[in-house]
C-alpha atoms as a PDB file:
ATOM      1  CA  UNK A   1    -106.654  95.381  87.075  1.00  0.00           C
ATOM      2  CA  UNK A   2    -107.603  98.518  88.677  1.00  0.00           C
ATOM      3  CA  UNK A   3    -109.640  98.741  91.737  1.00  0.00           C
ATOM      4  CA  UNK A   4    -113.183  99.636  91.399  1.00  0.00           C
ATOM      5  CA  UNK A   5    -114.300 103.131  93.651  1.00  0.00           C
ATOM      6  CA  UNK A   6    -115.801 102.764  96.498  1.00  0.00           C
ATOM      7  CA  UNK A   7    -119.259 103.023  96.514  1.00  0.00           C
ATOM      8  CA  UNK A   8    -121.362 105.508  98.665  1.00  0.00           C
ATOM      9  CA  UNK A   9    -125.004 105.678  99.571  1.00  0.00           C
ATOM     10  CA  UNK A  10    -126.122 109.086 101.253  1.00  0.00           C
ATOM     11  CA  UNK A  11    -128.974 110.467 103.259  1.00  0.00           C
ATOM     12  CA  UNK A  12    -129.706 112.890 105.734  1.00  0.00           C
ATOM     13  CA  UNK A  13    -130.536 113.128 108.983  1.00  0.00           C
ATOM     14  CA  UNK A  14    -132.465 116.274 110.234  1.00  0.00           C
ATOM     15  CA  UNK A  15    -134.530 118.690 111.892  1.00  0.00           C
ATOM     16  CA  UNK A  16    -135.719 117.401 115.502  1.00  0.00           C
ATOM     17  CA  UNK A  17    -135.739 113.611 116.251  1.00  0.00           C
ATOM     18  CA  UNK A  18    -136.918 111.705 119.210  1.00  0.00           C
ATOM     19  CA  UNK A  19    -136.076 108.520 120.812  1.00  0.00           C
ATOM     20  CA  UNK A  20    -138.984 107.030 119.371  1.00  0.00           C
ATOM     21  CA  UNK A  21    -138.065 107.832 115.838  1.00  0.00           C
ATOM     22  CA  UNK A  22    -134.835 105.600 116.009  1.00  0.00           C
ATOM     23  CA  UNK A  23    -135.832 102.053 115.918  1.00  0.00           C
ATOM     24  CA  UNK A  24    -138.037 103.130 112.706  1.00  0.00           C
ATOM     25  CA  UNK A  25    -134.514 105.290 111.439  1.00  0.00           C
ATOM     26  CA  UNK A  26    -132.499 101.642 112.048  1.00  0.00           C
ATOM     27  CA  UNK A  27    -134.514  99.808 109.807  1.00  0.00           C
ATOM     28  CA  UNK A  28    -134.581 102.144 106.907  1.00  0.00           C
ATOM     29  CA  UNK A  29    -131.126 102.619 106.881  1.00  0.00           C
ATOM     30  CA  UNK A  30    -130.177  98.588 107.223  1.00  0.00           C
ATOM     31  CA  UNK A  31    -133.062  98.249 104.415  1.00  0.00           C
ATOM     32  CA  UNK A  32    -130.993 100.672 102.298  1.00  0.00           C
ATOM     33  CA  UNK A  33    -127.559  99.372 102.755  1.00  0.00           C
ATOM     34  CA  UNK A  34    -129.257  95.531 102.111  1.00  0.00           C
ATOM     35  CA  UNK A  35    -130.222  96.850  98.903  1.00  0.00           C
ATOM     36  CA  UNK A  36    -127.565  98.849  97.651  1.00  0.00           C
ATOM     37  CA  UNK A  37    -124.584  97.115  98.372  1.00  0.00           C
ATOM     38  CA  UNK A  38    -122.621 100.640  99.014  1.00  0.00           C
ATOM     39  CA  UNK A  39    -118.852 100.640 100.918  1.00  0.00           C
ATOM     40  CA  UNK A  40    -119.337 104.100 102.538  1.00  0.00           C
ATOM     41  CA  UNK A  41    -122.433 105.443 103.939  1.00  0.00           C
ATOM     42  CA  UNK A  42    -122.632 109.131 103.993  1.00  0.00           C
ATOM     43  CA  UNK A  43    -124.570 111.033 106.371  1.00  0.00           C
ATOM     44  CA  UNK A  44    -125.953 114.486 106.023  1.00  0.00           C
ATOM     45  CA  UNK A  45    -126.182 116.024 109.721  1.00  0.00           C
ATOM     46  CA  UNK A  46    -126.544 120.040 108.531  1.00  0.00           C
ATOM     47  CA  UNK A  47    -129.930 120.121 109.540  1.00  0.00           C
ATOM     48  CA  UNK A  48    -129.760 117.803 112.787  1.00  0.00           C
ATOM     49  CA  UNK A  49    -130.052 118.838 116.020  1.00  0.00           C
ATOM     50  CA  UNK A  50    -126.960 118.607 118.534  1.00  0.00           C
ATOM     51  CA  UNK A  51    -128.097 116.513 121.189  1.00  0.00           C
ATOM     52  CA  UNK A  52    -127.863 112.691 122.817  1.00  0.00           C
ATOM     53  CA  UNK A  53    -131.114 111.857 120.860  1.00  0.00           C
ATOM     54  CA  UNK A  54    -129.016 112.299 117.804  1.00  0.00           C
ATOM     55  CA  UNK A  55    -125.707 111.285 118.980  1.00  0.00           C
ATOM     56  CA  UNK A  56    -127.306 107.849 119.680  1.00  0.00           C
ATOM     57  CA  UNK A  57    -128.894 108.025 116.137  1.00  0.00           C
ATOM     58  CA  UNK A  58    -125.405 108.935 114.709  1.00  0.00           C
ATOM     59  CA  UNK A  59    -124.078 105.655 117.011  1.00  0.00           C
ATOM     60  CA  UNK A  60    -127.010 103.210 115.563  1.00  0.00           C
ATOM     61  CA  UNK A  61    -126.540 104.317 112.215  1.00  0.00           C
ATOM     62  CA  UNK A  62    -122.850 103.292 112.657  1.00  0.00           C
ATOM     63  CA  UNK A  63    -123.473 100.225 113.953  1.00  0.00           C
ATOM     64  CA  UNK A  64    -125.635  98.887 111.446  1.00  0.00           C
ATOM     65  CA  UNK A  65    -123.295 100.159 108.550  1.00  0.00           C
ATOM     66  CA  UNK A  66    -120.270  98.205 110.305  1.00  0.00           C
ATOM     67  CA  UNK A  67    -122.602  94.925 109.994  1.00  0.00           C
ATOM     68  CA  UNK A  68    -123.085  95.706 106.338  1.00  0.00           C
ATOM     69  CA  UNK A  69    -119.540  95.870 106.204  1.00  0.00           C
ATOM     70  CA  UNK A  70    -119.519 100.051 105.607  1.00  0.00           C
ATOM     71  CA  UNK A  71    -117.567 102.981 106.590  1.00  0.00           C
ATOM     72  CA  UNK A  72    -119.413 106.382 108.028  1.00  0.00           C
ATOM     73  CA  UNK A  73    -118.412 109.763 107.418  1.00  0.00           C
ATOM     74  CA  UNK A  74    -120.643 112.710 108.805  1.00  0.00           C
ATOM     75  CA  UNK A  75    -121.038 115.811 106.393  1.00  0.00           C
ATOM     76  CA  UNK A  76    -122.441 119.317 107.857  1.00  0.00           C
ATOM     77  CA  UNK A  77    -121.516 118.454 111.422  1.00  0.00           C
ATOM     78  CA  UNK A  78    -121.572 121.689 113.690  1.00  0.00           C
ATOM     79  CA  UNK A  79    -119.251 122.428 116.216  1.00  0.00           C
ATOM     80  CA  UNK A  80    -121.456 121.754 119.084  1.00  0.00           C
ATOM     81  CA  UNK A  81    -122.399 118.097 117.505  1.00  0.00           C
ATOM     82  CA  UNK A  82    -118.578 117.485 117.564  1.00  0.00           C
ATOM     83  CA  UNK A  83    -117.898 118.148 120.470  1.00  0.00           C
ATOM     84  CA  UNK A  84    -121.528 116.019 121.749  1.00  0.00           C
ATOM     85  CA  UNK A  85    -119.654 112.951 119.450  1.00  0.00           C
ATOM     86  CA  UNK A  86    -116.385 113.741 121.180  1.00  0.00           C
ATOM     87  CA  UNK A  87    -117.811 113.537 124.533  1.00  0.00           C
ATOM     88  CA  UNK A  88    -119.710 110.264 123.787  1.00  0.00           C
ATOM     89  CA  UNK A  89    -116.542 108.866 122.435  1.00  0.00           C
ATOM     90  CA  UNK A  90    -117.009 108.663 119.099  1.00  0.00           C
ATOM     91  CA  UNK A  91    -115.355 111.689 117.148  1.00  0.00           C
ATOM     92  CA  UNK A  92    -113.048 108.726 116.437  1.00  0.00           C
ATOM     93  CA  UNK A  93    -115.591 106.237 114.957  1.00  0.00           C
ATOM     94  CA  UNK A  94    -117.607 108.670 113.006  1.00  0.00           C
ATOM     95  CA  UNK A  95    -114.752 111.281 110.993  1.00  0.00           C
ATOM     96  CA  UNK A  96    -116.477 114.599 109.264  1.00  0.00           C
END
């Protein structure tokens, strides 16, 4: 029997966000991968800003995937968030 594909939920994370935003980001994103039961969660950072604030929203959307048992992947990362992820450590964690 063949293996079924993985299964990928994706959303985007964009324009300016603030520390304050992230708690409320965290609990959308473990709402969505409660409900849809996905393998690889695939995150749209074209439009976000390269900076800690979203570095550390790139970090907490990691660690709730790996508790849902999930892979990342970043799509649309600039060069300058790259090197932010790098810095922080986790170019390895999060792959583009």
């Amino acid at each position: 029997m063949a293996a079924s594909a993985p299964q990928t939920v994706a959303f985007a994370i964009g324009g300016p966000i603030t520390r304050a935003d992230l708690p409320g980001l965290c609990v959308r994103i473990c709402t969505l991968l409660e409900r849809s039961g996905t393998d690889i969660v695939l995150c749209d950072v074209t439009s976000a800003d390269p900076n800690a604030v979203t570095v550390d929203a790139l970090a907490r959307v990691h660690l709730a995937a790996r508790r849902h048992g999930c892979d990342t992947r970043l799509r649309g990362a600039s060069s300058e968030l790259i090197e932010l992820l790098e810095f922080a450590g986790l170019r390895g964690v999060l792959p583009v």
